[in-house]
N, C-alpha and C. Protein backbone atom coordinates (compact mmCIF):
# COMPACT_ATOMS: atom_id res chain seq x y z
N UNK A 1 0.85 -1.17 0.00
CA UNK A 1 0.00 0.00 0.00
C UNK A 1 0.90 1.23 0.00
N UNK A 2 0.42 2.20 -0.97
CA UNK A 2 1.43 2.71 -0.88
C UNK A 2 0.79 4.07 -0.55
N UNK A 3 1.95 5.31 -0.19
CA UNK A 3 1.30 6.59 0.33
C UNK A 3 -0.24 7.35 -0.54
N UNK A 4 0.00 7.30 -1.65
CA UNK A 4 -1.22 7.53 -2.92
C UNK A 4 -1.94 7.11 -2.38
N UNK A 5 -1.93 5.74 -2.42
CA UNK A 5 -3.44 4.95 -1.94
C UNK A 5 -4.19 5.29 -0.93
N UNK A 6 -3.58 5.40 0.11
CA UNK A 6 -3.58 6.22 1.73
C UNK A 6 -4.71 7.15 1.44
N UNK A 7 -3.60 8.56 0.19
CA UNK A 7 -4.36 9.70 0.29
C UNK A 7 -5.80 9.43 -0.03
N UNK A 8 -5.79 8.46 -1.18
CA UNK A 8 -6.72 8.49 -2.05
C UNK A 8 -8.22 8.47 -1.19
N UNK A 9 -7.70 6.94 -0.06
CA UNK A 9 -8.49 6.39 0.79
C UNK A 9 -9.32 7.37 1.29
N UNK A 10 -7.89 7.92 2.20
CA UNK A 10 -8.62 9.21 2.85
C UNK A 10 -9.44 10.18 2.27
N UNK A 11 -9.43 10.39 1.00
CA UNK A 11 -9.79 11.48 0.31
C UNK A 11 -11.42 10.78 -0.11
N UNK A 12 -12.03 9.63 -0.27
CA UNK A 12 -12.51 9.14 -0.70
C UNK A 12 -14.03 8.65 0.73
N UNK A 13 -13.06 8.89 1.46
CA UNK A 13 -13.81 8.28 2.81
C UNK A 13 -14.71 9.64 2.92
N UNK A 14 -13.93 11.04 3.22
CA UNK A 14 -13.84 12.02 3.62
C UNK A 14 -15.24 12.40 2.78
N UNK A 15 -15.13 12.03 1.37
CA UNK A 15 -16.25 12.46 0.34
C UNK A 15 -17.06 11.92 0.80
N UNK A 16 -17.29 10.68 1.28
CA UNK A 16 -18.80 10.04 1.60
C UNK A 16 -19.41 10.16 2.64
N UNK A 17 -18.25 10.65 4.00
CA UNK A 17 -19.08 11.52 5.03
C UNK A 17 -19.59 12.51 4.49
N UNK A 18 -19.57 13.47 3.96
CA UNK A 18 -19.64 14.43 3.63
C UNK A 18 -21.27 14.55 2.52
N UNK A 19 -20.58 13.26 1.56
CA UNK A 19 -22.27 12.60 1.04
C UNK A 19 -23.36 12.50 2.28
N UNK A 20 -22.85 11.56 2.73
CA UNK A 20 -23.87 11.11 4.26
C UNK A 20 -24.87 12.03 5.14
N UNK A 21 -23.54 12.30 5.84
CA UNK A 21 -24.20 13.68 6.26
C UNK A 21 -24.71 15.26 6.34
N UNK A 22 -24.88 15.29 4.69
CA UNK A 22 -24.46 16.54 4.40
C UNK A 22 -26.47 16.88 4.24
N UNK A 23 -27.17 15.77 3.95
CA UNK A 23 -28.56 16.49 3.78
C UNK A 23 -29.22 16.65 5.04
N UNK A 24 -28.93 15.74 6.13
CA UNK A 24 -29.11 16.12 7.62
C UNK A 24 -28.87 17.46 7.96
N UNK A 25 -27.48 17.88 7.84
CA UNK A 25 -26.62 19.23 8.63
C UNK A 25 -27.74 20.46 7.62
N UNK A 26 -27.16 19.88 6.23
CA UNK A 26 -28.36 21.21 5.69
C UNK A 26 -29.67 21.52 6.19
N UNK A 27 -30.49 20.54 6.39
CA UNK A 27 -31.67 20.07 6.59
C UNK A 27 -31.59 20.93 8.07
N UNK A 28 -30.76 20.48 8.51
CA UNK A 28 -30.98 21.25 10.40
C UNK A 28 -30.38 22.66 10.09
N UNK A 29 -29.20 23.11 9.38
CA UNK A 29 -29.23 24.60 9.49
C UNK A 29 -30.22 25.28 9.07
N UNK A 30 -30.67 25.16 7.83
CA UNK A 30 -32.26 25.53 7.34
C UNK A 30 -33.02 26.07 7.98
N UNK A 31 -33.25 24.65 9.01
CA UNK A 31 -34.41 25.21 9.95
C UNK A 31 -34.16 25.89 10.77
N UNK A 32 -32.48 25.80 11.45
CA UNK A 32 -32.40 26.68 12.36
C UNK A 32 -32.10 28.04 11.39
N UNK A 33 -31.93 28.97 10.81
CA UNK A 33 -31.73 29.52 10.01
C UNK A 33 -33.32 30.12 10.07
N UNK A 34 -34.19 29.68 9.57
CA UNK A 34 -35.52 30.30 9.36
C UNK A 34 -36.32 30.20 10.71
N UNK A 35 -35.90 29.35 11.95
CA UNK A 35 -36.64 29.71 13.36
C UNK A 35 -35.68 30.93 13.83
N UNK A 36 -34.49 30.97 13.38
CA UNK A 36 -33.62 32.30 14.09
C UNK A 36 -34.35 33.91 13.22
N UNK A 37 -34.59 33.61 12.61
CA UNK A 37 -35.28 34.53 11.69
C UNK A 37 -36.52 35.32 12.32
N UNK A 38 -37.13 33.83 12.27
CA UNK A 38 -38.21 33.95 12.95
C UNK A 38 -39.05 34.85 14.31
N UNK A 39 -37.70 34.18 15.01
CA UNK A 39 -37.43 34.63 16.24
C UNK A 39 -36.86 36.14 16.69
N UNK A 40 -36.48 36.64 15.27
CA UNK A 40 -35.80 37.72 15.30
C UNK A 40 -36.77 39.21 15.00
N UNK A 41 -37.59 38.32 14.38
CA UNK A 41 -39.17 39.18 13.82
C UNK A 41 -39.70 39.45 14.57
N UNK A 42 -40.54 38.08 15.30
CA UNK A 42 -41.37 38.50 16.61
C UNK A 42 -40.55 38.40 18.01
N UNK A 43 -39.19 38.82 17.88
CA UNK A 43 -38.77 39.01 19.38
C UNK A 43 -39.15 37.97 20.05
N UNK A 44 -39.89 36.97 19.86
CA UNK A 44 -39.71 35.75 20.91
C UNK A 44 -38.43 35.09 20.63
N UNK A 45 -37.92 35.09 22.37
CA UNK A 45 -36.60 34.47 22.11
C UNK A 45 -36.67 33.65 23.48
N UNK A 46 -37.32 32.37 22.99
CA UNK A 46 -37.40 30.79 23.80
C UNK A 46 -36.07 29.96 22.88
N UNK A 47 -35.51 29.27 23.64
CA UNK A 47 -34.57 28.70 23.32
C UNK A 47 -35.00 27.43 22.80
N UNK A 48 -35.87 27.06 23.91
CA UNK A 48 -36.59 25.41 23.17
C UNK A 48 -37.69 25.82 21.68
N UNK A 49 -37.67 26.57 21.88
CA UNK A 49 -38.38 26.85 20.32
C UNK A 49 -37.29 25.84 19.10
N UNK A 50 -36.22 26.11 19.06
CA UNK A 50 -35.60 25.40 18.00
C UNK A 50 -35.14 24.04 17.91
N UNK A 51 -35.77 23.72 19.20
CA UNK A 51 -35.29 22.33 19.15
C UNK A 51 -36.33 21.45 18.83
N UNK A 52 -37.02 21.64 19.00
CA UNK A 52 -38.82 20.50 18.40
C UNK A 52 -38.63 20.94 16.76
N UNK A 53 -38.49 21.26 16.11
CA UNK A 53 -38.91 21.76 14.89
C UNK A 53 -37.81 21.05 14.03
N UNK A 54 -36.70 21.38 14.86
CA UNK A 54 -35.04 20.74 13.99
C UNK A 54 -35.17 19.24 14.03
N UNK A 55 -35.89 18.74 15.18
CA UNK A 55 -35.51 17.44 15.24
C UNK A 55 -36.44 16.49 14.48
N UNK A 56 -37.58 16.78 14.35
CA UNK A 56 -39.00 16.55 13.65
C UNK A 56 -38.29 16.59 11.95
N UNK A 57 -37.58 17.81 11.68
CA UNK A 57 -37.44 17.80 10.34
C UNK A 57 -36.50 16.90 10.30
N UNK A 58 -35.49 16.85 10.77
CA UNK A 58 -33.77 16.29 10.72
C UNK A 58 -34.29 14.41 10.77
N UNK A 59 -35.82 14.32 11.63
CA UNK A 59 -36.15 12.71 11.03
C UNK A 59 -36.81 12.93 10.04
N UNK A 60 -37.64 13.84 9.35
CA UNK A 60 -38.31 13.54 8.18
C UNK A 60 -37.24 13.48 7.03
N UNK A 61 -35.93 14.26 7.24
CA UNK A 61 -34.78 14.00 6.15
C UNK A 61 -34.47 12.51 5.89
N UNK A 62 -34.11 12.04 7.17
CA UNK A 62 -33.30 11.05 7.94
C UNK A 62 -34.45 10.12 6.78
N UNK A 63 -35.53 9.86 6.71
CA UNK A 63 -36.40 9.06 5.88
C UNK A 63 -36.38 9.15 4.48
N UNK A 64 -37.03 10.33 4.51
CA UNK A 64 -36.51 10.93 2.90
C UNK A 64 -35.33 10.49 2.27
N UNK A 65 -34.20 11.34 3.05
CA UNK A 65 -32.59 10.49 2.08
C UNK A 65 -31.95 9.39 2.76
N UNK A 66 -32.94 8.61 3.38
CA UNK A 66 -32.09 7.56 4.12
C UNK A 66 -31.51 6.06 3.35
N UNK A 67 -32.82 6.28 1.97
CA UNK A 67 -32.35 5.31 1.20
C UNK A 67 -30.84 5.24 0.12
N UNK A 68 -30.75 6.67 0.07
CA UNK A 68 -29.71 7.72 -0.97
C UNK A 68 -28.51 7.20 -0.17
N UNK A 69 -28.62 7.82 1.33
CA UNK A 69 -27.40 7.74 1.94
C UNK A 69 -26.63 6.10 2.01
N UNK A 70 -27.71 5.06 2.53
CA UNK A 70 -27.17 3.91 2.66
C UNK A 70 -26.74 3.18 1.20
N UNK A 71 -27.04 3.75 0.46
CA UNK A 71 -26.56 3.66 -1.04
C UNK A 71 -25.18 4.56 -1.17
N UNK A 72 -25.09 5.24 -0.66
CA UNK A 72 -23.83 5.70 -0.85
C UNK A 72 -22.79 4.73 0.15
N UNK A 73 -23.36 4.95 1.36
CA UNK A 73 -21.95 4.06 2.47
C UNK A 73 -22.04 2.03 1.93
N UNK A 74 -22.65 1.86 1.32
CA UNK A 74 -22.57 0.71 0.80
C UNK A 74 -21.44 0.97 -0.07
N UNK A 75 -21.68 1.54 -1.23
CA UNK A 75 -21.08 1.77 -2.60
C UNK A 75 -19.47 2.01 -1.77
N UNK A 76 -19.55 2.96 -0.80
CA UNK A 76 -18.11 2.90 -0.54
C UNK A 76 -17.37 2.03 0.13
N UNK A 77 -18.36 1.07 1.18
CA UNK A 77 -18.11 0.04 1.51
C UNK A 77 -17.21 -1.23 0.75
N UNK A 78 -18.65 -1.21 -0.36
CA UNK A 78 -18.02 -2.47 -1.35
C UNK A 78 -17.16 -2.42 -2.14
N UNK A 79 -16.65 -0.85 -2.53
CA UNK A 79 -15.41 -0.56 -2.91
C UNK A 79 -14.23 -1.00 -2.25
N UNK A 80 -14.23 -0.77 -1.07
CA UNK A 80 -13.21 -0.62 -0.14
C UNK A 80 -12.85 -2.42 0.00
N UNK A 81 -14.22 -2.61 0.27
CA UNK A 81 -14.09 -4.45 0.83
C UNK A 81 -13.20 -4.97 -0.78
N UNK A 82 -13.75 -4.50 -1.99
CA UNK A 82 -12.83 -5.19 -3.67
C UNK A 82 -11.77 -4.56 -3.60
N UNK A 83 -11.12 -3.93 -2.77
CA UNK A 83 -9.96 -3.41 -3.33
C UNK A 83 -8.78 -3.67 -2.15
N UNK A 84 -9.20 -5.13 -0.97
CA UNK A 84 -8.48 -5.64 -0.16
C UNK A 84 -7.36 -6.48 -1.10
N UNK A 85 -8.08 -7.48 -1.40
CA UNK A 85 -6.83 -8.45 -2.72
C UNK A 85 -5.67 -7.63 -3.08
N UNK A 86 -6.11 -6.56 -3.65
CA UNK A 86 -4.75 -5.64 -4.42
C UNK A 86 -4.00 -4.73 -3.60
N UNK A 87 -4.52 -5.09 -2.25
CA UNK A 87 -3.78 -4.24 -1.12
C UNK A 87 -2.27 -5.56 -0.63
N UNK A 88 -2.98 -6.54 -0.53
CA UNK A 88 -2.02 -7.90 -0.44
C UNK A 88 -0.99 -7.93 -0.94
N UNK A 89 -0.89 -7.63 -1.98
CA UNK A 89 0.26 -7.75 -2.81
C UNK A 89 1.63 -7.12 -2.55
């Protein structure tokens, strides 16, 4: 194995967190983003306000792209698992 490969790995892993969790994090800044807004309009400033709303959406994502995502950490999975043999060598 050589240093390339390493990077590559790394570079490759790094992309699919990033796949993974990237419609969650959006999905929750969003909302926090438009309750801070919100909050900024009508001067109500409850703190638990943003937390029922983020978490409600952040599972309706979690459903929505949950099939996308496990399609991705597979794909990188089964990459990783075919490309043990040629690490052997």
């Amino acid at each position: 194995m050589t240093q390339d490969y390493v990077v590559f790995l790394a570079k490759e892993a790094v992309y699919a967190i990033l796949l993974f969790a990237g419609p969650l994090l959006g999905t929750s800044l969003l909302v926090g983003l438009l309750i801070s807004i919100f909050q900024a309009t009508t001067q109500i400033q409850e703190q638990t306000l943003t937390f029922v709303p983020k978490i409600i959406l952040v599972m309706v994502s979690l459903v929505v792209f949950g099939p996308w995502m496990l399609s991705v950490l597979l794909s990188f999975t089964v990459n990783l698992y075919h490309s043990i043999p040629s690490l052997m060598r």
